[in-house]
Protein backbone atom coordinates (compact mmCIF):
# COMPACT_ATOMS: atom_id res chain seq x y z
CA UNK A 1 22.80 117.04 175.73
CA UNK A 2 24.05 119.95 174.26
CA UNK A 3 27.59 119.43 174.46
CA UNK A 4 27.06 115.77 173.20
CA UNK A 5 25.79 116.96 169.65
CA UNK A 6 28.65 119.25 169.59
CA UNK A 7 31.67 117.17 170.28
CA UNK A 8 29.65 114.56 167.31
CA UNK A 9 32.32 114.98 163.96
CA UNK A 10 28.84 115.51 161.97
CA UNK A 11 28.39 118.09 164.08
CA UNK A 12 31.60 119.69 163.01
CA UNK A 13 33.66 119.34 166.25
CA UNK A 14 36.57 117.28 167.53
CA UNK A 15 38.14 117.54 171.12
CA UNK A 16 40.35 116.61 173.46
CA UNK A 17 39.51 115.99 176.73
CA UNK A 18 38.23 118.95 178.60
CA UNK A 19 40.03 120.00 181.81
CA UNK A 20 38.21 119.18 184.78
CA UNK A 21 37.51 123.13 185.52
CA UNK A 22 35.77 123.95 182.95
CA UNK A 23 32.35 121.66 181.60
CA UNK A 24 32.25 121.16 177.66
CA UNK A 25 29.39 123.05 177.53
CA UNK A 26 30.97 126.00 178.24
CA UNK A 27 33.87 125.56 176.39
CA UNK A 28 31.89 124.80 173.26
CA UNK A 29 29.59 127.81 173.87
CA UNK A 30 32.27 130.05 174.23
CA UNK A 31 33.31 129.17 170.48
CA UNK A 32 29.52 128.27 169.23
CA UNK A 33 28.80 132.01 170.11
CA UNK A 34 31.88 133.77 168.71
CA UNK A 35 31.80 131.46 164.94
CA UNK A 36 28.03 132.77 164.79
CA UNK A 37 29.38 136.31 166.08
CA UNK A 38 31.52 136.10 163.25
CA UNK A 39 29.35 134.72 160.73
CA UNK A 40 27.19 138.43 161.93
CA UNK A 41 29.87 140.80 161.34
CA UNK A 42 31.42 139.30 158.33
CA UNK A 43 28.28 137.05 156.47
CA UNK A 44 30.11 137.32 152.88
CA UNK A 45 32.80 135.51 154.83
CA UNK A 46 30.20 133.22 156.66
CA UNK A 47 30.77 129.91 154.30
CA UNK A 48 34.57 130.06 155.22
CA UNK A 49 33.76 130.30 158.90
CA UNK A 50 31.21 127.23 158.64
CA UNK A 51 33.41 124.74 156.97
CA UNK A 52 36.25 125.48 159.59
CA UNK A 53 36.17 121.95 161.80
CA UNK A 54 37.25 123.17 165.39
CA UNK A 55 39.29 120.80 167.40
CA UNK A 56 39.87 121.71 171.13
CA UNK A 57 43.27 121.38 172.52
CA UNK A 58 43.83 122.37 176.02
CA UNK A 59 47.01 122.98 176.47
CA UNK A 60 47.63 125.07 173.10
CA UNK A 61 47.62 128.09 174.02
CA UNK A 62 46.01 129.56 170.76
CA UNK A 63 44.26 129.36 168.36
CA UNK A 64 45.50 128.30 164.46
CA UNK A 65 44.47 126.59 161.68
CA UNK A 66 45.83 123.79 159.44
CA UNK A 67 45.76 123.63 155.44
CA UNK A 68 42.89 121.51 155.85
CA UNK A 69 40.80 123.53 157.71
CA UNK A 70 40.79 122.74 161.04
CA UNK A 71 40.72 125.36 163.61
CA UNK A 72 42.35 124.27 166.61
CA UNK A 73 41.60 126.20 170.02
CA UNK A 74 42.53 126.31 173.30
CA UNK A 75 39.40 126.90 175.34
CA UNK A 76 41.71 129.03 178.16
CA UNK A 77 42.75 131.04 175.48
CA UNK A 78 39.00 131.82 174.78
CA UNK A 79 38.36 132.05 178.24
CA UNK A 80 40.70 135.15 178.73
CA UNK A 81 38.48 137.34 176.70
CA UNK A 82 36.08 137.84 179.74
CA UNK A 83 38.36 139.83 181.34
CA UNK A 84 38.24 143.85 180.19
CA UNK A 85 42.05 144.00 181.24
CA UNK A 86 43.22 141.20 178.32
CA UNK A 87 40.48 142.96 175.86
CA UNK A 88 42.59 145.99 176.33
CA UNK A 89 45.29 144.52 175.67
CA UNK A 90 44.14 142.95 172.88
CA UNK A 91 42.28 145.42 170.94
CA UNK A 92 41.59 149.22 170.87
CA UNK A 93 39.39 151.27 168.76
CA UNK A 94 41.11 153.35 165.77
CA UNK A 95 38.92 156.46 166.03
CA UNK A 96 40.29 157.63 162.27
CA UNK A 97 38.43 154.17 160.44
CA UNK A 98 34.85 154.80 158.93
CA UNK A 99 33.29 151.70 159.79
CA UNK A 100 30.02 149.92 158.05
CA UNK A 101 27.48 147.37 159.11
CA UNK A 102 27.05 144.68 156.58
CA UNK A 103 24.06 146.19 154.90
CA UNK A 104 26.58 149.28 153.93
CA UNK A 105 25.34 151.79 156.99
CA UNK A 106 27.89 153.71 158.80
CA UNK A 107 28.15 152.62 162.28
CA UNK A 108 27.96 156.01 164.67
CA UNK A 109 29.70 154.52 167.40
CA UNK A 110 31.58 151.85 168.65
CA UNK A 111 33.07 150.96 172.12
CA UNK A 112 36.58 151.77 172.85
CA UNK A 113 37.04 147.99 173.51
CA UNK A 114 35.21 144.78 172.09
CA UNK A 115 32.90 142.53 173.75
CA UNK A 116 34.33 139.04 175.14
CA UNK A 117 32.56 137.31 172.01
CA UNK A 118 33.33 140.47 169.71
CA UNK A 119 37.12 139.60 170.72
CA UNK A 120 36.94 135.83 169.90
CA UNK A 121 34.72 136.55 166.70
CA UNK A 122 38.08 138.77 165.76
CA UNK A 123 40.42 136.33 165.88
CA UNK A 124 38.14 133.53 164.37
CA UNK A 125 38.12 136.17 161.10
CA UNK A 126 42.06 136.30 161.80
CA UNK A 127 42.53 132.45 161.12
CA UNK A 128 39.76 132.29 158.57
CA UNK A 129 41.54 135.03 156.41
CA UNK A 130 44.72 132.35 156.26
CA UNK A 131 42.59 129.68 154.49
CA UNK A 132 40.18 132.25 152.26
CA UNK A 133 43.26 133.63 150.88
CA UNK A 134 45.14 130.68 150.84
CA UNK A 135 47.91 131.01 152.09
CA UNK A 136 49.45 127.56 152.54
CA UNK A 137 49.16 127.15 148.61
CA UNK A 138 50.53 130.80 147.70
CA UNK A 139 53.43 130.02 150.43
CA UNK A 140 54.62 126.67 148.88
CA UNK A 141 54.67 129.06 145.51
CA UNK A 142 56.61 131.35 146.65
CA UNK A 143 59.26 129.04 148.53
CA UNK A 144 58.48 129.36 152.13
CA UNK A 145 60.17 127.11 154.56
CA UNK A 146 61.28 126.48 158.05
CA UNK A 147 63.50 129.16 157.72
CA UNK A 148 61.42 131.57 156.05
CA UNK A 149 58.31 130.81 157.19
CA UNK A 150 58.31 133.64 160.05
CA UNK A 151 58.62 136.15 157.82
CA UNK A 152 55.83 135.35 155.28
CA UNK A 153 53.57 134.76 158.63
CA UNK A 154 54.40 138.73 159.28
CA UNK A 155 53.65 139.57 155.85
CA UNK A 156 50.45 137.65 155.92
CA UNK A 157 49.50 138.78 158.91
CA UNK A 158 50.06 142.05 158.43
CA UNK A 159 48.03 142.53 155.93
CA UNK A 160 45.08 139.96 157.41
CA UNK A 161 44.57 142.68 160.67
CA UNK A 162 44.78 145.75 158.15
CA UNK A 163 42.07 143.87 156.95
CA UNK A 164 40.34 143.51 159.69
CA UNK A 165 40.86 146.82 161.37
CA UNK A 166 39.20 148.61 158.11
CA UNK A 167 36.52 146.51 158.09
CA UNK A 168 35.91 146.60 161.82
CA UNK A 169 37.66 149.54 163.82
CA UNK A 170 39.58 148.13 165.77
CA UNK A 171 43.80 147.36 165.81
CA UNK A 172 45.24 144.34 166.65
CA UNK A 173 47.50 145.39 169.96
CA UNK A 174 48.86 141.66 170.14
CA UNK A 175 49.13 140.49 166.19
CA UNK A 176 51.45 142.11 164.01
CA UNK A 177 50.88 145.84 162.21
CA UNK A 178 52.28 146.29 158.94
CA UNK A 179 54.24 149.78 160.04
CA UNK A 180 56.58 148.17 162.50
CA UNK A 181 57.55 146.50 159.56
CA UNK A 182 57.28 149.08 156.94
CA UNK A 183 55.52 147.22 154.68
CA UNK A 184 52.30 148.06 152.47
CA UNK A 185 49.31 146.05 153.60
CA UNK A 186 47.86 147.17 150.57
CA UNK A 187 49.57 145.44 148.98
CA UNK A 188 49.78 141.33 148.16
CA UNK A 189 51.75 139.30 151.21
CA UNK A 190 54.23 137.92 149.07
CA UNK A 191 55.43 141.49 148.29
CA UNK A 192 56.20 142.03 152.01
CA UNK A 193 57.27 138.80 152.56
CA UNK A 194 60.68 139.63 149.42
CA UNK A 195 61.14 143.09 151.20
CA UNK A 196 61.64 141.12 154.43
CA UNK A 197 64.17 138.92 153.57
CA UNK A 198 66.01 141.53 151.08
CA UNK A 199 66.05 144.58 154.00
CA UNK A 200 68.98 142.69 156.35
CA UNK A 201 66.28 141.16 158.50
CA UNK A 202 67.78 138.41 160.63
CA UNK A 203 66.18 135.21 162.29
CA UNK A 204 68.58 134.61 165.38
CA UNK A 205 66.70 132.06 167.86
CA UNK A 206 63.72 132.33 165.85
CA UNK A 207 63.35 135.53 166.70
CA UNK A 208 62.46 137.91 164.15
CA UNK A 209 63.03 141.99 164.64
CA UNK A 210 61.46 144.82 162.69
CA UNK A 211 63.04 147.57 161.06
CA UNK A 212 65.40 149.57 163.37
CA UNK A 213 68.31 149.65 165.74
CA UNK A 214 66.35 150.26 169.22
CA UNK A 215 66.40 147.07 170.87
CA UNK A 216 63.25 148.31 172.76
CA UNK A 217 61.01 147.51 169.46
CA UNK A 218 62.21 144.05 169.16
CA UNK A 219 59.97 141.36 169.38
CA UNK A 220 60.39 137.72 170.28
CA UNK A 221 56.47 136.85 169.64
CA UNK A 222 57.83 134.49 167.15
CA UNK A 223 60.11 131.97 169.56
CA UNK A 224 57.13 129.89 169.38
CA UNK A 225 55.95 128.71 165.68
CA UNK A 226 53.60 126.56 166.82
CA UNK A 227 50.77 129.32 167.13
CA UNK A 228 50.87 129.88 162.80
CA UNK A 229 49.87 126.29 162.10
CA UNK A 230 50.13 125.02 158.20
CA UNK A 231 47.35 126.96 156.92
CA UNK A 232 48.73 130.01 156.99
CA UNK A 233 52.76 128.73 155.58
CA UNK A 234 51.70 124.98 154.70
CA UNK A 235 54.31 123.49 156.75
CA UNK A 236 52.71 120.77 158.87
CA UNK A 237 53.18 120.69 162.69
CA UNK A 238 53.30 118.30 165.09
CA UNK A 239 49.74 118.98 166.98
CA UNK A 240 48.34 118.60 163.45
CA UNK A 241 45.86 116.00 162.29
CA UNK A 242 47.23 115.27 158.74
CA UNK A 243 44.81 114.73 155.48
CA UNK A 244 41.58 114.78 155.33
CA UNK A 245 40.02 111.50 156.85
CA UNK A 246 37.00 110.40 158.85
CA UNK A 247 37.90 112.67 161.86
CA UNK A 248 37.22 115.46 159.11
CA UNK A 249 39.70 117.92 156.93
CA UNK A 250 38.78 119.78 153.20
CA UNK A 251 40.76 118.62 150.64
CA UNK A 252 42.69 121.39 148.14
CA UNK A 253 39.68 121.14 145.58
CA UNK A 254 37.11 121.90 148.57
CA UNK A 255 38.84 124.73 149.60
CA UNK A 256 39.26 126.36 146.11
CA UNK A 257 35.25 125.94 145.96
CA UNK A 258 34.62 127.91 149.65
CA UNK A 259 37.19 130.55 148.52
CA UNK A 260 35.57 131.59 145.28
CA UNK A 261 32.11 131.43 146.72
CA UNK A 262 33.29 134.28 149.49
CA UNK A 263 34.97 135.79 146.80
CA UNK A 264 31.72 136.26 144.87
CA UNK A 265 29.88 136.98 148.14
CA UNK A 266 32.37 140.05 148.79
CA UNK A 267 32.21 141.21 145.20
CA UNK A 268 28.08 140.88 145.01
CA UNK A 269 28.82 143.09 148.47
CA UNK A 270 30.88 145.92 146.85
CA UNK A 271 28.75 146.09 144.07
CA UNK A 272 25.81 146.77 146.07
CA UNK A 273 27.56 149.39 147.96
CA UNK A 274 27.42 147.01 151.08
CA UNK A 275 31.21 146.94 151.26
CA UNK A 276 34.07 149.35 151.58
CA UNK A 277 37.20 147.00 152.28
CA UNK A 278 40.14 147.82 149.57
CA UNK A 279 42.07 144.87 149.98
CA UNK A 280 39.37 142.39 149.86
CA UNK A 281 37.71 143.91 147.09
CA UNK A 282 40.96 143.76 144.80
CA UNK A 283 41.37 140.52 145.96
CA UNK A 284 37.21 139.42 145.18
CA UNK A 285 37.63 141.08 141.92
CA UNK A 286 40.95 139.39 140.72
CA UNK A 287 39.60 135.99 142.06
CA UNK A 288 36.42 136.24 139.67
CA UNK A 289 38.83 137.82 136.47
CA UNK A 290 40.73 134.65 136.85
CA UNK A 291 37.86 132.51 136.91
CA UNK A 292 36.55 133.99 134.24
CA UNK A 293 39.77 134.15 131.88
CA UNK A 294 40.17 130.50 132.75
CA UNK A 295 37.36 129.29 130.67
CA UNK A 296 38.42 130.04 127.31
CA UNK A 297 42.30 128.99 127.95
CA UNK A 298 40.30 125.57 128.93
CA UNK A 299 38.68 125.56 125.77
CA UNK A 300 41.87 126.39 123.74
CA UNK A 301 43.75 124.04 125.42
CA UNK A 302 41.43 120.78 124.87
CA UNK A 303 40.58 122.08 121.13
CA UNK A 304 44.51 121.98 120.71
CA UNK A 305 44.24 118.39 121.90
CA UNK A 306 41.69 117.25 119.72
CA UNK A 307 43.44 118.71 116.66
CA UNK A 308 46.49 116.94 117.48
CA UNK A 309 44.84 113.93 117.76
CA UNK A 310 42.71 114.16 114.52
CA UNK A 311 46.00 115.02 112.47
CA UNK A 312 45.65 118.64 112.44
CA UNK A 313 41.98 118.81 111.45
CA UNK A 314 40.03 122.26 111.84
CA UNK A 315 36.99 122.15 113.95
CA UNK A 316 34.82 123.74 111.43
CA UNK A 317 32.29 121.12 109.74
CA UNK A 318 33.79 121.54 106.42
CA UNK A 319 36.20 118.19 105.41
CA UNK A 320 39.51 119.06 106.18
CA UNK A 321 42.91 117.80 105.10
CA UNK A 322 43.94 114.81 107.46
CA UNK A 323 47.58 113.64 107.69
CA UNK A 324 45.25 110.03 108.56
CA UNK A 325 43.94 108.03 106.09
CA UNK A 326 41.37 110.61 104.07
CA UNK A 327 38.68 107.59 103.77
CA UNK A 328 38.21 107.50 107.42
CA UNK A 329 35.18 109.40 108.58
CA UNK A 330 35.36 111.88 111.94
CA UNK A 331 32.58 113.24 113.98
CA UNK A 332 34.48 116.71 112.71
CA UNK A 333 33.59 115.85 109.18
CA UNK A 334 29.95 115.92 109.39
CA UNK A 335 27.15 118.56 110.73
CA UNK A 336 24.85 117.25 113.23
CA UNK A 337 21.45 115.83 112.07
């Protein structure tokens, strides 16, 4: 059966049991169709979204990821989306935002509220943005901790739905926008993340408050941390699977590999004119100048190595002065035959 291939590790699923209203093979469906939904609207992004491993957890409430790259789900959150009443809540069309299909066409129209899957695919991007970008890594550079960590989620995830809302249309009603804050989402996370903690923020009960004295804009969405998950902040929680092992994870060197592939997936994208996304395009462009500038500080660095080890030898194939004994032949003293 379906749902038997699905819930298979090789398969790239792990679950807990399913609650007895609801059949696995509509729970995995539900996700099957919005990760392929996903991999649609956003295919530079698509070998991000395929090396997620999904692990169902009724009970969750949400959906988050883990610096390994598990996405963990609960299938009654995904469930929700096939009512119009939590779509609206959800999402709602920004009229003012040109946006494209992924062939670089300007989409006419779009409906004032997502589909079901549409609404799942969303959120899917949401957590995959987190790992992409990696977050856990740039946190634990940066200093984040328990009791910082709920202010570099709102800078992250500010600027993850600005993202997404350019590149789709449509605002994030229930995730965080970058002008309750008054940050830039233009700008890297880490930048809103200082001017939260510098601007007389404070983090009573967990509960973190935007800019402003009017207790009516006040928001308590953060009480519960449980819902950010270590990829985004790299603090591991409880519900977490740990390190990669045979139930599945990708290791740090894995993940570097997926994120410069999408990175040269969005760049090959904006250079065709099939892309119009500012952030991600900075971001795909800096990603490849680093990879690039990388090479030749390698170089330098191991050529340094060998001359220290040769007594400050040249790397020319002229004889050089040695500070070893001058009747000992190197490979450095001699052209190839």
């Amino acid at each position: 059966m379906l749902s038997e291939q699905l819930n298979k590790p090789s398969a790239g699923f792990l679950s807990v049991p399913a609650s007895e209203e609801q059949s696995m093979d509509t729970i995995c469906m539900k996700y099957v169709e919005a990760r392929h939904a996903a991999c649609v609207m956003f295919p530079t992004m698509a070998p991000a979204i395929q090396t997620m491993i999904p692990v169902q957890m009724d009970g969750f409430g949400t959906m988050g990821v883990d610096k390994y790259w598990r996405l963990y789900y609960d299938p009654q959150f995904l469930e929700q989306f096939d009512s119009e009443d939590v779509r609206k809540e959800w999402f709602r069309i920004d009229r003012s935002i040109q946006v494209f299909t992924p062939k670089g066409d300007l989409v006419a129209e779009q409906p004032e509220v997502p589909s079901a899957i549409k609404c799942r695919a969303l959120i899917i991007l949401h957590e995959v943005l987190h790992l992409v970008l990696r977050h856990a890594a740039r946190s634990q550079a940066v200093g984040v901790d328990e009791s910082t960590h709920k202010f570099a989620n709102i800078a992250m995830d500010s600027c993850i739905n600005h993202v997404l809302t350019e590149q789709f249309g449509y605002k994030f009603l229930q995730g965080i926008s970058a002008e309750n804050y008054g940050l830039d989402p233009e700008q890297p996370w880490e930048i809103g993340y200082r001017k939260l903690l510098d601007e007389n923020y404070v983090n009573e009960d967990t509960h973190a408050y935007p800019i402003g004295d009017d207790e009516s804009v006040r928001t308590d969405e953060w009480s519960d941390p449980v819902g950010t998950g270590s990829g985004s902040d790299g603090l591991d929680r409880e519900h977490e699977m740990g390190k990669p092992d045979s139930d599945g994870g990708v290791d740090d060197g894995k993940s570097l590999e997926v994120s410069k592939a999408v990175a040269k997936k969005i760049d090959d994208a904006v250079q065709a004119g099939h892309m119009h996304n500012s952030v991600l395009s900075k971001w795909s462009s800096d990603s490849i100048k680093k990879d690039d500038n990388i090479v030749p500080l390698l170089q330098r660095f191991f050529q340094a190595g060998v001359d220290h080890a040769i007594g400050g030898g040249g790397r020319s194939y002229a004889r050089s002065r040695h500070t070893i004994d001058p009747s000992f032949i190197l490979p450095v003293d001699r052209e190839p035959v």
